[in-house]
Protein backbone atom coordinates (compact mmCIF):
# COMPACT_ATOMS: atom_id res chain seq x y z
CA UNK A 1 124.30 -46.45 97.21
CA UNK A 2 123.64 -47.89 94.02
CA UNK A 3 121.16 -46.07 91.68
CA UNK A 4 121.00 -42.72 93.64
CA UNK A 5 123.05 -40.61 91.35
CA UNK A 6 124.15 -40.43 88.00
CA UNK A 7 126.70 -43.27 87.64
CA UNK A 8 130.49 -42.14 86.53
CA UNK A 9 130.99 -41.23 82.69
CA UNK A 10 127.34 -41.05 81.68
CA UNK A 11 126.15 -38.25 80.52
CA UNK A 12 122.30 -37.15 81.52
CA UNK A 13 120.91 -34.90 79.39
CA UNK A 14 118.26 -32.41 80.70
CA UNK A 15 116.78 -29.04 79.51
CA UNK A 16 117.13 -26.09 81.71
CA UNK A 17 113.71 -23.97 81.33
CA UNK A 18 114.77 -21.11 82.88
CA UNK A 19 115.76 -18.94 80.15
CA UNK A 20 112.80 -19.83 78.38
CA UNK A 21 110.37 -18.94 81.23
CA UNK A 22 112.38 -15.83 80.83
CA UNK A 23 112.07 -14.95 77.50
CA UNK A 24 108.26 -16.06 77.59
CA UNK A 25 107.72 -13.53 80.25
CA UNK A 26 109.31 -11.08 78.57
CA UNK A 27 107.27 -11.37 75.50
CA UNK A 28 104.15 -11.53 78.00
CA UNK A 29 104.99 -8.00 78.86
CA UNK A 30 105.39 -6.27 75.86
CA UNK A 31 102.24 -7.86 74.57
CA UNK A 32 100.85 -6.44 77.29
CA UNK A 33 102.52 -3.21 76.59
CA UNK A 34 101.94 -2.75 73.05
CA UNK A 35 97.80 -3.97 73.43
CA UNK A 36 96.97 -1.30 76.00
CA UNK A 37 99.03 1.30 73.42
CA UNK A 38 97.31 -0.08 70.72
CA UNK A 39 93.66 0.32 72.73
CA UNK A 40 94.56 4.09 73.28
CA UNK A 41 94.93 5.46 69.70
CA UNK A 42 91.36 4.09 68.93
CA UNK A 43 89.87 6.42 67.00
CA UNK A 44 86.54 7.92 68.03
CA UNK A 45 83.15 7.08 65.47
CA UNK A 46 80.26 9.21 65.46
CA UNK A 47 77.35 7.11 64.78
CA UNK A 48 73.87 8.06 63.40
CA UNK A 49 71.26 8.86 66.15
CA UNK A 50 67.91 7.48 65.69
CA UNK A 51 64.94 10.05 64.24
CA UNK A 52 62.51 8.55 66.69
CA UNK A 53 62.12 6.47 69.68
CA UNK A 54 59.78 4.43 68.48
CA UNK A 55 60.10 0.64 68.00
CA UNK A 56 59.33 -0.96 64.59
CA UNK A 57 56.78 -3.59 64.95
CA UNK A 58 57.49 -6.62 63.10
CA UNK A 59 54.83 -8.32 61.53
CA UNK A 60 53.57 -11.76 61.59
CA UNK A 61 55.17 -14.48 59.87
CA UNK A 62 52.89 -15.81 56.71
CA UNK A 63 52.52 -19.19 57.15
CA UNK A 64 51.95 -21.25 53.86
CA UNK A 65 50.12 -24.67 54.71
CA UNK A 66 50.18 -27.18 51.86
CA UNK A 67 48.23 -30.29 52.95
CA UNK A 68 48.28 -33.91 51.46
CA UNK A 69 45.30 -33.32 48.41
CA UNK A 70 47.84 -30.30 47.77
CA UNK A 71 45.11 -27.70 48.85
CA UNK A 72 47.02 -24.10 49.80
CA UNK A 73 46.01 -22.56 53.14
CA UNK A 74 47.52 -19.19 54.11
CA UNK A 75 46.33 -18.08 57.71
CA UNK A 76 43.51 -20.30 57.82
CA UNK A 77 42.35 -19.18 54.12
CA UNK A 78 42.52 -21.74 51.28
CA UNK A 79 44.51 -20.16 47.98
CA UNK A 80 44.99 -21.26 44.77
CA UNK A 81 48.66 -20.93 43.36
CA UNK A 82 47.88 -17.79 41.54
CA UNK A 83 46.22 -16.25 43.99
CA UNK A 84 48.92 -17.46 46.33
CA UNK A 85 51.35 -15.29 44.55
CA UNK A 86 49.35 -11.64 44.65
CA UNK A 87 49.39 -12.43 48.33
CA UNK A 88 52.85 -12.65 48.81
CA UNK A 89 53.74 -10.12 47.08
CA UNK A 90 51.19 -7.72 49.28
CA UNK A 91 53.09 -9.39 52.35
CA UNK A 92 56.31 -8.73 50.65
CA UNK A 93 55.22 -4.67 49.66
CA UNK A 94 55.52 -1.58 51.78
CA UNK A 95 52.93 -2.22 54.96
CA UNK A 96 52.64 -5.93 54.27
């Protein structure tokens, strides 16, 4: 039978996994250890409570049109630059 076995004097060389399926597994478990350890001294936060239930309603976006002849348009309004600037700082203020 020629070709079925390793031939006289030749040396194969092969790895043997075992041991480090073993020591893998082993490090699995203390991971596994040491995490749910870990998990348990969380410490406990005590967060702010809301004053009210109430949801804050966002406003609108301000959308700033500048067309080709460079006219400004701000919700359908035509601005100049100057005047432009007043309104976004009102959009930018308290209640804006």
């Amino acid at each position: 039978m020629a070709g079925a076995g390793p031939s006289r004097g030749k040396i194969v060389a092969t790895i043997n996994v075992t041991p480090l399926v073993d020591v893998v597994l082993v490090l699995l478990i203390i991971f596994m250890v040491t995490a749910t350890y870990i998990a348990r001294q969380a410490f406990e936060a005590d967060l702010p409570k809301a004053a009210s239930g109430d949801p804050i309603e966002a406003n609108p976006p301000l959308v700033i049109e500048v067309r080709a002849d460079r006219a400004i348009w701000v919700g359908g309004e035509p601005f100049t630059i100057e005047t432009l600037a007043e309104r976004v700082r009102r959009k930018d203020g308290p209640g804006g």
